[in-house]
PDB file of N, CA and C in Angstrom:
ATOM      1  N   UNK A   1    -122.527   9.877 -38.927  1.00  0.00           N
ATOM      2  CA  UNK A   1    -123.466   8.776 -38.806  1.00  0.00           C
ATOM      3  C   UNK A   1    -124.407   9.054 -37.637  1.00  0.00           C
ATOM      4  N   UNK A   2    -125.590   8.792 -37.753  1.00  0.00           N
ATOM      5  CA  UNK A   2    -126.730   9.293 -36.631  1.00  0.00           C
ATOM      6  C   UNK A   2    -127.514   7.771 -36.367  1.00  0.00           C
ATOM      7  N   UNK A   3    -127.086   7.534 -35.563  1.00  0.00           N
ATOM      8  CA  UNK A   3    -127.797   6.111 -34.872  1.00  0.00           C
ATOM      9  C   UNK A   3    -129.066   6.554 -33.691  1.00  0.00           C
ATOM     10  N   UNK A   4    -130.410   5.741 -34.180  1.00  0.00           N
ATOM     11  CA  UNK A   4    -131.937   6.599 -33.529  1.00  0.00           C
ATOM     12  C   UNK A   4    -132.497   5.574 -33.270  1.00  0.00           C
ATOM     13  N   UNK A   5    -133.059   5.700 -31.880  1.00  0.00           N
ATOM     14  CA  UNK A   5    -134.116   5.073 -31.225  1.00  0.00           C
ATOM     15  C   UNK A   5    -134.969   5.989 -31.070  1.00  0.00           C
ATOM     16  N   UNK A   6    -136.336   5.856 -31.975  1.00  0.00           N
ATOM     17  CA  UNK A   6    -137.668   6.576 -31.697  1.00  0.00           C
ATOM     18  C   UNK A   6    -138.910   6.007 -31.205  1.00  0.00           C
ATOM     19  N   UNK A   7    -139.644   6.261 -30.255  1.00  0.00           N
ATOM     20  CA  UNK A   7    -141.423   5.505 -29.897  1.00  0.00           C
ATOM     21  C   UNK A   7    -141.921   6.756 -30.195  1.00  0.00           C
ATOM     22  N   UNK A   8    -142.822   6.075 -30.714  1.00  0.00           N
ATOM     23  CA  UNK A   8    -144.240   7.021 -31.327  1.00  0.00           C
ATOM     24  C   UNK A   8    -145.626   5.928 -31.143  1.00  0.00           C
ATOM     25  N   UNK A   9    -146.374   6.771 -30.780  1.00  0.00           N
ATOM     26  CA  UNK A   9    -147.971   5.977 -30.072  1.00  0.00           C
ATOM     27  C   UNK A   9    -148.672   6.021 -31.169  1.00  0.00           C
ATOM     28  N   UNK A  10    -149.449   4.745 -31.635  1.00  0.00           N
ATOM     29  CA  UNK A  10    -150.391   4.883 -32.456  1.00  0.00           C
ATOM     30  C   UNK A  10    -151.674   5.027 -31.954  1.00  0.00           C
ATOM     31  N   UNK A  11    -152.460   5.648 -32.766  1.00  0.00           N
ATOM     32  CA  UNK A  11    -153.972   6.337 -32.572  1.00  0.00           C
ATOM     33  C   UNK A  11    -154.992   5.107 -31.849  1.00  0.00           C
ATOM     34  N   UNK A  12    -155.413   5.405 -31.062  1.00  0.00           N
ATOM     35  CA  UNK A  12    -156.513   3.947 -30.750  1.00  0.00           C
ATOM     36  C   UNK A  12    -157.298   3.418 -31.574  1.00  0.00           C
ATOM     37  N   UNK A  13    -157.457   2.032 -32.173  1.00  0.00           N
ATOM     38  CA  UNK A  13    -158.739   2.093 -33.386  1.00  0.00           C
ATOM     39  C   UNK A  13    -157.935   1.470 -34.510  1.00  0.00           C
ATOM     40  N   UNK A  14    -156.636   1.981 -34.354  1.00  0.00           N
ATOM     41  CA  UNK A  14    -155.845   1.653 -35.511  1.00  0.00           C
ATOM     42  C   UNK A  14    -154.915   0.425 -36.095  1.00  0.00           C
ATOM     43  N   UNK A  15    -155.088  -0.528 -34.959  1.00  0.00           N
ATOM     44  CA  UNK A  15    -154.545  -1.805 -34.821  1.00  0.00           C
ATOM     45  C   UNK A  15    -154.599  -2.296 -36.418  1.00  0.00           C
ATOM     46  N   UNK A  16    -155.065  -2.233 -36.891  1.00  0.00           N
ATOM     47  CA  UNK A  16    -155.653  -3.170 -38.129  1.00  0.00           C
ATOM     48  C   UNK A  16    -155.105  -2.020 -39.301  1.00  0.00           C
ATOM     49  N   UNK A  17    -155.207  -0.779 -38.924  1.00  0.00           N
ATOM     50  CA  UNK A  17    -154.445  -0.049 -40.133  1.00  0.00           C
ATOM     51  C   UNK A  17    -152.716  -0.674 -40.469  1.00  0.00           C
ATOM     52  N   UNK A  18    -152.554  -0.049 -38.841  1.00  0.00           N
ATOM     53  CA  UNK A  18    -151.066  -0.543 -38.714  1.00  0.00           C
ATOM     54  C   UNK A  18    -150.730  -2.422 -39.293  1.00  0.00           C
ATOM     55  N   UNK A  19    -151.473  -2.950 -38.990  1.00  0.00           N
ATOM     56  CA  UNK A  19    -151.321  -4.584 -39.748  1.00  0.00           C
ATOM     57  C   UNK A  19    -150.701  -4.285 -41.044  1.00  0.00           C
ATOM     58  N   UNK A  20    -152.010  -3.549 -41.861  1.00  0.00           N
ATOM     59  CA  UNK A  20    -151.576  -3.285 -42.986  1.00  0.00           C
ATOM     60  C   UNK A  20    -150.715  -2.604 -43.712  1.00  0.00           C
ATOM     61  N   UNK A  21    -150.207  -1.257 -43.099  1.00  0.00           N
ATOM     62  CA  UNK A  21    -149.336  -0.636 -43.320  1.00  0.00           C
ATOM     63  C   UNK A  21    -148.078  -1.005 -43.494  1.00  0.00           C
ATOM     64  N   UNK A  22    -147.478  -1.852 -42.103  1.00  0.00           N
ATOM     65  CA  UNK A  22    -146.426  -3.421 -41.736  1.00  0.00           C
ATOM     66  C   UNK A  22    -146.596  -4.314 -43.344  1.00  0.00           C
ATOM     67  N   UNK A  23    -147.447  -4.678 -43.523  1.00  0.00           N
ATOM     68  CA  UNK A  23    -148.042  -5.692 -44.552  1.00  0.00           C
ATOM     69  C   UNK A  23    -147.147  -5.355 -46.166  1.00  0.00           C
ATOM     70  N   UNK A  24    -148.091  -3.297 -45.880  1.00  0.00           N
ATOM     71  CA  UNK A  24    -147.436  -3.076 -47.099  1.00  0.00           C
ATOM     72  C   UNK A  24    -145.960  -2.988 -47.175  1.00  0.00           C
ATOM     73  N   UNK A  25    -145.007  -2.546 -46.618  1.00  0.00           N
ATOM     74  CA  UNK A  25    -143.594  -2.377 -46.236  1.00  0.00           C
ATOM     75  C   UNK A  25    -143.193  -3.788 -46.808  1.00  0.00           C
ATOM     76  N   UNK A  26    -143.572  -4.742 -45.987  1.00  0.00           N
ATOM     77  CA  UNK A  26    -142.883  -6.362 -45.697  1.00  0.00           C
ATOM     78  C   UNK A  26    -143.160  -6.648 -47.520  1.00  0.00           C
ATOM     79  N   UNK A  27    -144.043  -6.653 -47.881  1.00  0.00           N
ATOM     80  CA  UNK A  27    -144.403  -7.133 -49.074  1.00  0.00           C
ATOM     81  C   UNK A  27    -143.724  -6.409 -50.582  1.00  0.00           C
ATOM     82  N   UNK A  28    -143.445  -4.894 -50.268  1.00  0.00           N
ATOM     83  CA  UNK A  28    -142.536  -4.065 -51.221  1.00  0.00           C
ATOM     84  C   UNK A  28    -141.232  -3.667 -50.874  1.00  0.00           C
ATOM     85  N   UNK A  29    -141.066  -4.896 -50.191  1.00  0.00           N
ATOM     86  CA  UNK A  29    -139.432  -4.609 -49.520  1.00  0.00           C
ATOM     87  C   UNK A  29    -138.702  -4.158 -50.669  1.00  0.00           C
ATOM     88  N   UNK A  30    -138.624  -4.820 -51.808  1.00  0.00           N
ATOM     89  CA  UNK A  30    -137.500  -4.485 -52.927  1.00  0.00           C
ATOM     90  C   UNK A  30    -137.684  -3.064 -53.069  1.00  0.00           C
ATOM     91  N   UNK A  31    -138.630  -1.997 -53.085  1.00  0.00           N
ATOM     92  CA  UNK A  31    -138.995  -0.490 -53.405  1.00  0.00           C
ATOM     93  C   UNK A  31    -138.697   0.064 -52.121  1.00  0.00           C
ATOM     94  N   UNK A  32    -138.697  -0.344 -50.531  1.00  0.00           N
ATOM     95  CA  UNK A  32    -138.498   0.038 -49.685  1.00  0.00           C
ATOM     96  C   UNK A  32    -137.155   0.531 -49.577  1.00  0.00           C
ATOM     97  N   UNK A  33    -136.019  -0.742 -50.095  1.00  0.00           N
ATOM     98  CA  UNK A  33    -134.607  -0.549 -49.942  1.00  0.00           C
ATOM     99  C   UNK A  33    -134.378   0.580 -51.061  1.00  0.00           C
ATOM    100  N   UNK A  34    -134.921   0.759 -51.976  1.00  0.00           N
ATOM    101  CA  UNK A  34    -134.567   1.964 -53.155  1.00  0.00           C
ATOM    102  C   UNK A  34    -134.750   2.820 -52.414  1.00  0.00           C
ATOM    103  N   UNK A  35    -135.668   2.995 -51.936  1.00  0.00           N
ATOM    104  CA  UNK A  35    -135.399   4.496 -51.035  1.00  0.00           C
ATOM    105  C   UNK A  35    -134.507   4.900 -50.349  1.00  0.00           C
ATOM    106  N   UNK A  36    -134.533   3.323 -49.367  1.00  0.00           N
ATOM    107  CA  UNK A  36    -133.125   3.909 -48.311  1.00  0.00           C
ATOM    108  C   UNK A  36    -131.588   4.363 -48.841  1.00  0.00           C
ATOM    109  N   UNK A  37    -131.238   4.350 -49.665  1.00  0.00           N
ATOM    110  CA  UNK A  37    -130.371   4.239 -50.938  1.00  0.00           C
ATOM    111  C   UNK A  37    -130.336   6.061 -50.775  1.00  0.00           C
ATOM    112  N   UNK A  38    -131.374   6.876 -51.005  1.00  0.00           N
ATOM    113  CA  UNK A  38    -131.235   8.113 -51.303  1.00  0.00           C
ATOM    114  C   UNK A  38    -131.399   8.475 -49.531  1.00  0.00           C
ATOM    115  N   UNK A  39    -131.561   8.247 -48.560  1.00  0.00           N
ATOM    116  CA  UNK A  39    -131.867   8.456 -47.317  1.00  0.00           C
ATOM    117  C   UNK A  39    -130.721   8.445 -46.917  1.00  0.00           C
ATOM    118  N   UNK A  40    -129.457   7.372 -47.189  1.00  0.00           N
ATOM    119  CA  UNK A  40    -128.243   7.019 -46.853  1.00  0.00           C
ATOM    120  C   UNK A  40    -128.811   6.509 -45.426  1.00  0.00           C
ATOM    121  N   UNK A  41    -129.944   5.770 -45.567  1.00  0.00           N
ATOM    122  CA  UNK A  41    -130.496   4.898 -44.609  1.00  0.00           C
ATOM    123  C   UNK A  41    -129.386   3.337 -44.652  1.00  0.00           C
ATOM    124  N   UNK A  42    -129.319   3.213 -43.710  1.00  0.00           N
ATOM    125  CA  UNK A  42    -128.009   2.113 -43.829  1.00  0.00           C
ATOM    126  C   UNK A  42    -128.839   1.073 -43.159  1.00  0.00           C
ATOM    127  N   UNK A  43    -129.499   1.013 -41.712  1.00  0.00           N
ATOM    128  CA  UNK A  43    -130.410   0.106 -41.022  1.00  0.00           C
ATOM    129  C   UNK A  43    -131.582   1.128 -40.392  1.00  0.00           C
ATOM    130  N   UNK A  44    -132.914   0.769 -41.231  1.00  0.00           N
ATOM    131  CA  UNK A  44    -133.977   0.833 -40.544  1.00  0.00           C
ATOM    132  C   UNK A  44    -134.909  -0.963 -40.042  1.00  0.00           C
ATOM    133  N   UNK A  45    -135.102  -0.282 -38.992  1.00  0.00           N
ATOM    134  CA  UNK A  45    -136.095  -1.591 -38.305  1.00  0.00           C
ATOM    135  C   UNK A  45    -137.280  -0.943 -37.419  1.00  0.00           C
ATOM    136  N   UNK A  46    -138.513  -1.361 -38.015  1.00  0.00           N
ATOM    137  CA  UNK A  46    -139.336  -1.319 -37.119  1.00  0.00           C
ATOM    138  C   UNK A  46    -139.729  -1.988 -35.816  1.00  0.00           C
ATOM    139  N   UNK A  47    -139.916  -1.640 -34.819  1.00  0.00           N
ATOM    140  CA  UNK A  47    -140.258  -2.324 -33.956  1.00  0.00           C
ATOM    141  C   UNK A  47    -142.086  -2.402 -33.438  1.00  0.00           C
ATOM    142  N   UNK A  48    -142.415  -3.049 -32.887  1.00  0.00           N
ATOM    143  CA  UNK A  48    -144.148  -2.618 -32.663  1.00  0.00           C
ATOM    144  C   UNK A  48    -144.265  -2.956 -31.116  1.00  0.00           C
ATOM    145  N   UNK A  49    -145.124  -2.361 -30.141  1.00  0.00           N
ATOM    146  CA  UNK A  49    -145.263  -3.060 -29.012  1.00  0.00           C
ATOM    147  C   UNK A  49    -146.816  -2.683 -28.546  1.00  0.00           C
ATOM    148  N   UNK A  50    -147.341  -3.671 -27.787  1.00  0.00           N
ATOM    149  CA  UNK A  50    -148.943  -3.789 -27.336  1.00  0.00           C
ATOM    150  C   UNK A  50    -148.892  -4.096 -25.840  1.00  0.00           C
ATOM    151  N   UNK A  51    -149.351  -2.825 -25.250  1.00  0.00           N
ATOM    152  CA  UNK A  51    -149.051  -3.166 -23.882  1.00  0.00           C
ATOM    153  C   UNK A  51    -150.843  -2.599 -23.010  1.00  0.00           C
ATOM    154  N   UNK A  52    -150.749  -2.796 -21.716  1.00  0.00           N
ATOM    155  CA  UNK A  52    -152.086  -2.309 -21.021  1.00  0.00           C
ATOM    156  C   UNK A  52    -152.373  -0.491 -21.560  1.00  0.00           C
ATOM    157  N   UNK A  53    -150.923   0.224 -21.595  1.00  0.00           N
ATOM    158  CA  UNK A  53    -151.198   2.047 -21.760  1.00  0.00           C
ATOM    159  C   UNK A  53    -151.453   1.998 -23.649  1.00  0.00           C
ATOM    160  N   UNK A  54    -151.333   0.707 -24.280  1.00  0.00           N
ATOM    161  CA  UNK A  54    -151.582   1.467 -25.816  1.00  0.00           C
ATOM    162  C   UNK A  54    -150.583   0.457 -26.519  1.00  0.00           C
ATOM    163  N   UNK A  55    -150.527   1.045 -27.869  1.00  0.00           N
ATOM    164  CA  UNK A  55    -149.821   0.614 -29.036  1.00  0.00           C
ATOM    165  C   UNK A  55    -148.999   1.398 -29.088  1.00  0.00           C
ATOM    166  N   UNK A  56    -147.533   1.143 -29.742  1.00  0.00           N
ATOM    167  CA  UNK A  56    -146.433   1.860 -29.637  1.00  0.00           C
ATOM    168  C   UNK A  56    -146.040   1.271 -31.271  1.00  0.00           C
ATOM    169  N   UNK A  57    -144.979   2.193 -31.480  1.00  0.00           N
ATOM    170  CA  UNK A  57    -143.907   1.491 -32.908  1.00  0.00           C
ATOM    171  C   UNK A  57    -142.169   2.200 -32.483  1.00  0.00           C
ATOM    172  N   UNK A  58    -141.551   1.770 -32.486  1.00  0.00           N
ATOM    173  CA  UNK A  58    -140.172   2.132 -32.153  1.00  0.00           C
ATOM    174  C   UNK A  58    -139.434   1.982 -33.648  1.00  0.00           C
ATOM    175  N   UNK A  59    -139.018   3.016 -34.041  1.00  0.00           N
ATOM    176  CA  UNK A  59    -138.063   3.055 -35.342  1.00  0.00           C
ATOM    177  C   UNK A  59    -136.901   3.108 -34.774  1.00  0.00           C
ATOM    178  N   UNK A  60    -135.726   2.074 -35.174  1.00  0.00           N
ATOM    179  CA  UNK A  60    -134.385   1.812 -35.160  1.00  0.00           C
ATOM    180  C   UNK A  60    -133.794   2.205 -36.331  1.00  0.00           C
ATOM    181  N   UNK A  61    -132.808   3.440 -36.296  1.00  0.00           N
ATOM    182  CA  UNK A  61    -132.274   3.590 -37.867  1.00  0.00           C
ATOM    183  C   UNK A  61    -130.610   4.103 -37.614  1.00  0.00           C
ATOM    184  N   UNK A  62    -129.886   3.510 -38.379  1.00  0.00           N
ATOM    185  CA  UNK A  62    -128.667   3.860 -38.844  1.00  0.00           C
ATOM    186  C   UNK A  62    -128.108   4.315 -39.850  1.00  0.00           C
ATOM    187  N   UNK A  63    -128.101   5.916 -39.985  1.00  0.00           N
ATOM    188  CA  UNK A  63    -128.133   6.769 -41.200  1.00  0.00           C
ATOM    189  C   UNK A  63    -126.817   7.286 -41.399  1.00  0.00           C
ATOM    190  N   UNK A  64    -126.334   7.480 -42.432  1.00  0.00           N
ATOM    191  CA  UNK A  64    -125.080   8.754 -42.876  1.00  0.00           C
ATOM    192  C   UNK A  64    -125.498  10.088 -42.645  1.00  0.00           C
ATOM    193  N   UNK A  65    -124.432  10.706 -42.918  1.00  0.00           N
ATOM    194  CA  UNK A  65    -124.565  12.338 -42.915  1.00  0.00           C
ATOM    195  C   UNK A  65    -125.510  12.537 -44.520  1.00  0.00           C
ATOM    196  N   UNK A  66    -126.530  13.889 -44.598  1.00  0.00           N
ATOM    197  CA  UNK A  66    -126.768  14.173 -45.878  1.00  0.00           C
ATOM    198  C   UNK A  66    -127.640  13.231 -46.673  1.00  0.00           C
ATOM    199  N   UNK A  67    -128.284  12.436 -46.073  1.00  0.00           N
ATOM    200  CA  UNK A  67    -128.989  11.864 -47.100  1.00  0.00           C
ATOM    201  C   UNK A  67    -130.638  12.376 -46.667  1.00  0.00           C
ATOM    202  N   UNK A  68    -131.368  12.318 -48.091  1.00  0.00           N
ATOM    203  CA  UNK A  68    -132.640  13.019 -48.239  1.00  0.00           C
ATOM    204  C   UNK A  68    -133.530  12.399 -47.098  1.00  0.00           C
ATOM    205  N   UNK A  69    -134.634  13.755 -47.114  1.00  0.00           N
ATOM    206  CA  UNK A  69    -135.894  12.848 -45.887  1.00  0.00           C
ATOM    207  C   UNK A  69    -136.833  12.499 -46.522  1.00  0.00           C
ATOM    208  N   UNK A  70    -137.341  11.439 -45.830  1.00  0.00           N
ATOM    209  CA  UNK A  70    -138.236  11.079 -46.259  1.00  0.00           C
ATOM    210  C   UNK A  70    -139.964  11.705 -46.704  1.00  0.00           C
ATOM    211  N   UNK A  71    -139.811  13.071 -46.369  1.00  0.00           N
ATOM    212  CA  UNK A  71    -140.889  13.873 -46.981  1.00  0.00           C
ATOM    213  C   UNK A  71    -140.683  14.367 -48.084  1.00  0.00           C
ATOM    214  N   UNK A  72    -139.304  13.964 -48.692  1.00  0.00           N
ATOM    215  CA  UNK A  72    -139.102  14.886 -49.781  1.00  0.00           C
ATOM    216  C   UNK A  72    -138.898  13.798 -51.242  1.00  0.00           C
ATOM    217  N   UNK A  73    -139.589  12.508 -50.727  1.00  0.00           N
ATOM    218  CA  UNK A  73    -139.126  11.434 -51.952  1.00  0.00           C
ATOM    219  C   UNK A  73    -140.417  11.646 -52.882  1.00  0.00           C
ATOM    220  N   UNK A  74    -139.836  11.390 -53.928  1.00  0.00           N
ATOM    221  CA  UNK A  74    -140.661  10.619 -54.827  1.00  0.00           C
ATOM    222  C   UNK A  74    -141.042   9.558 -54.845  1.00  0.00           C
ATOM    223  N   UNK A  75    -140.522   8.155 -54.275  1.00  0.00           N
ATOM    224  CA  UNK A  75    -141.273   7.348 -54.493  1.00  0.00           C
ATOM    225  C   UNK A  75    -142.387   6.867 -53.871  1.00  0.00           C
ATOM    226  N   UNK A  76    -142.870   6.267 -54.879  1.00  0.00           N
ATOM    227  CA  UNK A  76    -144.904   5.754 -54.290  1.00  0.00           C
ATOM    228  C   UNK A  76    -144.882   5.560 -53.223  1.00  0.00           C
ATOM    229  N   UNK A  77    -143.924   4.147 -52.856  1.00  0.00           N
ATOM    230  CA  UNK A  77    -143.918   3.793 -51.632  1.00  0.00           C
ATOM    231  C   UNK A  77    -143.386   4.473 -50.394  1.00  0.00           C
ATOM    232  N   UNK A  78    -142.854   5.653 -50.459  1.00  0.00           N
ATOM    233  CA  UNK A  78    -142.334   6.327 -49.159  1.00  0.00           C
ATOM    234  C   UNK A  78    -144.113   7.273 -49.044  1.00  0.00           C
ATOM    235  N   UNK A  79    -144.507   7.676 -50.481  1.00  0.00           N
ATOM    236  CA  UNK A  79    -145.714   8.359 -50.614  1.00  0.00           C
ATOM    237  C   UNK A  79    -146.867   7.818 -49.265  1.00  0.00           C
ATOM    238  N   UNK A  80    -146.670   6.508 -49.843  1.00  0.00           N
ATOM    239  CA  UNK A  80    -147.985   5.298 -49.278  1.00  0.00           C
ATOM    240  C   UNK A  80    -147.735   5.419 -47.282  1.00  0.00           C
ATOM    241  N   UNK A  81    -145.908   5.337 -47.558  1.00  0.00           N
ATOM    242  CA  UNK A  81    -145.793   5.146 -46.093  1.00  0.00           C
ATOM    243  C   UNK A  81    -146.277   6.151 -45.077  1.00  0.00           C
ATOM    244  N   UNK A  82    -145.875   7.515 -45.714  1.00  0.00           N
ATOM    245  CA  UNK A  82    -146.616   8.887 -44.907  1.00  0.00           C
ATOM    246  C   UNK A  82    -148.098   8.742 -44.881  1.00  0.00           C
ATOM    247  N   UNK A  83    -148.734   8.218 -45.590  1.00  0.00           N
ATOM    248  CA  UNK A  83    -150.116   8.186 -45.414  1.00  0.00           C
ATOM    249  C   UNK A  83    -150.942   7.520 -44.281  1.00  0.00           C
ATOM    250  N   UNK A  84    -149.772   6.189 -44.126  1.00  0.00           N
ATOM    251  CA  UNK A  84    -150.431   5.524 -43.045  1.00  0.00           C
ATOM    252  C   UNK A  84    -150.045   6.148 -42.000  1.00  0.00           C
ATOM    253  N   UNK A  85    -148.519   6.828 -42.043  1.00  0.00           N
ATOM    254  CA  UNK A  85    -148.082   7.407 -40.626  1.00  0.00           C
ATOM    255  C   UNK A  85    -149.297   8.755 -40.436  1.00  0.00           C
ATOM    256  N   UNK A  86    -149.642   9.054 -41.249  1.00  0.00           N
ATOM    257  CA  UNK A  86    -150.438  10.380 -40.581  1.00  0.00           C
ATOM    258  C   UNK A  86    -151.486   9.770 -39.966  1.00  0.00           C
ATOM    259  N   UNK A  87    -152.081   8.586 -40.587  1.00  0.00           N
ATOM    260  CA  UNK A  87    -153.483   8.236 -40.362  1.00  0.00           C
ATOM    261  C   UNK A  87    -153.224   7.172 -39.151  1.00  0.00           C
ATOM    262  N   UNK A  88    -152.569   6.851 -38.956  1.00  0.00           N
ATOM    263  CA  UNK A  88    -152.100   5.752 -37.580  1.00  0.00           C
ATOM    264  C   UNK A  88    -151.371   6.256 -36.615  1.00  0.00           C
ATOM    265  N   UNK A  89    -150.061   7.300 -36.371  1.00  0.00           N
ATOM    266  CA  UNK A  89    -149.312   7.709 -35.234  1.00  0.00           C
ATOM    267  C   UNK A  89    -150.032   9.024 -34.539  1.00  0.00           C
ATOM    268  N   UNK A  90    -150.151   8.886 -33.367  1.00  0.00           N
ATOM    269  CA  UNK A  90    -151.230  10.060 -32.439  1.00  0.00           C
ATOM    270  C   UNK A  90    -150.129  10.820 -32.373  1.00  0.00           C
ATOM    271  N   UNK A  91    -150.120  12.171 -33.343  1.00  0.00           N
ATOM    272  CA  UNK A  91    -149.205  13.294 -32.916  1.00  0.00           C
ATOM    273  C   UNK A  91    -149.270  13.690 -31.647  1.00  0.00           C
ATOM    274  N   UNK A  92    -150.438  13.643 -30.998  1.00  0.00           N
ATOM    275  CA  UNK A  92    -150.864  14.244 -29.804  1.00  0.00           C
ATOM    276  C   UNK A  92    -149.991  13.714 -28.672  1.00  0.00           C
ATOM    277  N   UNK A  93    -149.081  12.624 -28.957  1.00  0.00           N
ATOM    278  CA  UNK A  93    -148.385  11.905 -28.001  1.00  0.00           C
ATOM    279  C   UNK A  93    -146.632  12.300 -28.234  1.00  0.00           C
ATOM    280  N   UNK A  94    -145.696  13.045 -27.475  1.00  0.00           N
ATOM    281  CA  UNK A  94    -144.671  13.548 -27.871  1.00  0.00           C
ATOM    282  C   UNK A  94    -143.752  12.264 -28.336  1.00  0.00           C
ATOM    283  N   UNK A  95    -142.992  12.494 -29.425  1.00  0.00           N
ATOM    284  CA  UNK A  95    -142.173  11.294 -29.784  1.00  0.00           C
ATOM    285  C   UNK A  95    -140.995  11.264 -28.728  1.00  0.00           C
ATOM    286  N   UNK A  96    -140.816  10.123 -28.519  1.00  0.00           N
ATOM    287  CA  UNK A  96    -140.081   9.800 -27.368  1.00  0.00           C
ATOM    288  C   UNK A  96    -138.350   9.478 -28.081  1.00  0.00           C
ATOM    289  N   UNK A  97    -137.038  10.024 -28.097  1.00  0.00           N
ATOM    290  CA  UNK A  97    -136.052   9.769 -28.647  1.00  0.00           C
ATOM    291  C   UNK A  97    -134.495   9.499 -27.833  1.00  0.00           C
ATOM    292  N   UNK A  98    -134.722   7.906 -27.691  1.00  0.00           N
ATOM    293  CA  UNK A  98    -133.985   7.287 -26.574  1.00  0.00           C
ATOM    294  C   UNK A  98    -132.283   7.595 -27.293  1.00  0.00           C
ATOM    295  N   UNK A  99    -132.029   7.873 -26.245  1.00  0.00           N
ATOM    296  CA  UNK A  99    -130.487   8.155 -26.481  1.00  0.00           C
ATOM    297  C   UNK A  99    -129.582   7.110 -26.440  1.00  0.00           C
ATOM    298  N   UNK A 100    -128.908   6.711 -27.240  1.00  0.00           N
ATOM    299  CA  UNK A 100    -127.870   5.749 -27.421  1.00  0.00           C
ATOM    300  C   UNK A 100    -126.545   6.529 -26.462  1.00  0.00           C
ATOM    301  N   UNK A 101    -125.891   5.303 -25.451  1.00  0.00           N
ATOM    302  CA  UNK A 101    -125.128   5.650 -24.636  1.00  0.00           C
ATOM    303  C   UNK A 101    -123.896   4.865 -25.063  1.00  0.00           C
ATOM    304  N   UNK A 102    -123.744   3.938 -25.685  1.00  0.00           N
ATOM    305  CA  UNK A 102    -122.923   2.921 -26.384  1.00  0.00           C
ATOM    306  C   UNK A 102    -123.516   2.382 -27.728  1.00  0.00           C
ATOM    307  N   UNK A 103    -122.287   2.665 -28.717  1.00  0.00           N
ATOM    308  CA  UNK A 103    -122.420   2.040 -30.351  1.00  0.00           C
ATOM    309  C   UNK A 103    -121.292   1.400 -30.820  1.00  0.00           C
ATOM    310  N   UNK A 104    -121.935   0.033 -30.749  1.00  0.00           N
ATOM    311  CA  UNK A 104    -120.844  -1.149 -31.118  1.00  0.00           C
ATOM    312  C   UNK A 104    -121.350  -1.543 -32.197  1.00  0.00           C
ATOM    313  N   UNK A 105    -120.528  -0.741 -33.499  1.00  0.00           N
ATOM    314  CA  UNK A 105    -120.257  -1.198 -34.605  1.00  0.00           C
ATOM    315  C   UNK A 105    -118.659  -0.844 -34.812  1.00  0.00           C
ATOM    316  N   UNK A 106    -118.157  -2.339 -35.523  1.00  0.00           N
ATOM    317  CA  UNK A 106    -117.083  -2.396 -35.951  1.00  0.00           C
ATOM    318  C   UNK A 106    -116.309  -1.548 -36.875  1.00  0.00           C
ATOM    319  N   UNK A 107    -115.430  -1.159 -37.079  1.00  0.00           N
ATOM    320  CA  UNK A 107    -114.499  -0.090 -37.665  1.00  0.00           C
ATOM    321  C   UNK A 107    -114.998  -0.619 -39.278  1.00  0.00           C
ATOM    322  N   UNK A 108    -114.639  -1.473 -39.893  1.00  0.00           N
ATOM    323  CA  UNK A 108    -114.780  -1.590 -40.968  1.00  0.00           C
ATOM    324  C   UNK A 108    -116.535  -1.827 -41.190  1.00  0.00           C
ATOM    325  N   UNK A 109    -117.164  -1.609 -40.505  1.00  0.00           N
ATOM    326  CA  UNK A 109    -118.782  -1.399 -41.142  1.00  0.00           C
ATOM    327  C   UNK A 109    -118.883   0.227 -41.072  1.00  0.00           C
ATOM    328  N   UNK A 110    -118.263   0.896 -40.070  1.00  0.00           N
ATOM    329  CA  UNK A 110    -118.340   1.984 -39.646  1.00  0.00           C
ATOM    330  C   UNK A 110    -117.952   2.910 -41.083  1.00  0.00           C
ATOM    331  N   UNK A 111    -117.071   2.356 -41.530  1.00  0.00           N
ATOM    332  CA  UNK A 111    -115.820   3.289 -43.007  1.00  0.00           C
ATOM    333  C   UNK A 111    -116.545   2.839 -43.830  1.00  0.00           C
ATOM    334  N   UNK A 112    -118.088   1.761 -44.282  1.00  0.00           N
ATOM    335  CA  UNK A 112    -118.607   1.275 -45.302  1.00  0.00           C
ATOM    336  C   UNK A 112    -120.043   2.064 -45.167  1.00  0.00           C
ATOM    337  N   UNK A 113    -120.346   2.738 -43.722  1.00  0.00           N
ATOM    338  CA  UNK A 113    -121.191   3.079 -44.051  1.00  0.00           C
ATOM    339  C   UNK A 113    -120.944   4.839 -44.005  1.00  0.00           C
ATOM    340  N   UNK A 114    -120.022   5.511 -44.034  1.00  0.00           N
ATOM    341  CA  UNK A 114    -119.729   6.845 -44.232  1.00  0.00           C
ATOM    342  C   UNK A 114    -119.793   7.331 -45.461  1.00  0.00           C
TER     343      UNK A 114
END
C-alpha cells in the first residue's frame, strides 16, 4: 500500500482552467471512480491552495500494490484529466512529495484495501 502527499504549482493565468478542470472531475464523479478501480486507487483527494507565492494543488492518494497509471488508461475521463494537468501544472516547479511519518488506518481497512 503506498500512501502520497504531492504539491504541484499551477501555471499563472490558469485559475479559471483549474475551476474547470475541478468542475469536470466533481461533475463525472461516477467515471472518475471507474478508473480508480483499475489504479487500485483506494483514496484520492484533491486538495487546492491560493496563497501570496501562487496556486498550488496537493494530491492525497491511498493506493495498492500493482494497479495501472494513470497514463496508460483508456478512459475519456482520465484522457480529459491529463489534458488539463499538462495545460495547468508548471512542470518548471519540482513536485514536492511530503513524506508520511505516521499511518493510522485500522487493521481491518488495511486487509480490505490489499
Amino acid at each position: 500500500m503506498k500512501v502520497e502527499l504531492s504539491k504541484f504549482r499551477v501555471k499563472k493565468g490558469k485559475t479559471d482552467k483549474v475551476d474547470e478542470w475541478m468542475k469536470l472531475l466533481n461533475d463525472h464523479m461516477d467515471k472518475v471512480l471507474l478508473t480508480l478501480k483499475d489504479e487500485k486507487m483506494h483514496v484520492e483527494t484533491i486538495f487546492r491552495e491560493k496563497n501570496e507565492s501562487g496556486e498550488y494543488l496537493y494530491w492525497f492518494s491511498i493506493q495498492g500494490e500493482g494497479g495501472s497509471d494513470v497514463e496508460e488508461s483508456n478512459h475519456e475521463i482520465d484522457k480529459k484529466h491529463l489534458e488539463f494537468w499538462r495545460e495547468c501544472i508548471d512542470e518548471n516547479y519540482a513536485e514536492v512529495s511530503i513524506t508520511p511519518k505516521v499511518i493510522m488506518i485500522p487493521e481491518n481497512l488495511k486487509n480490505m484495501m490489499n
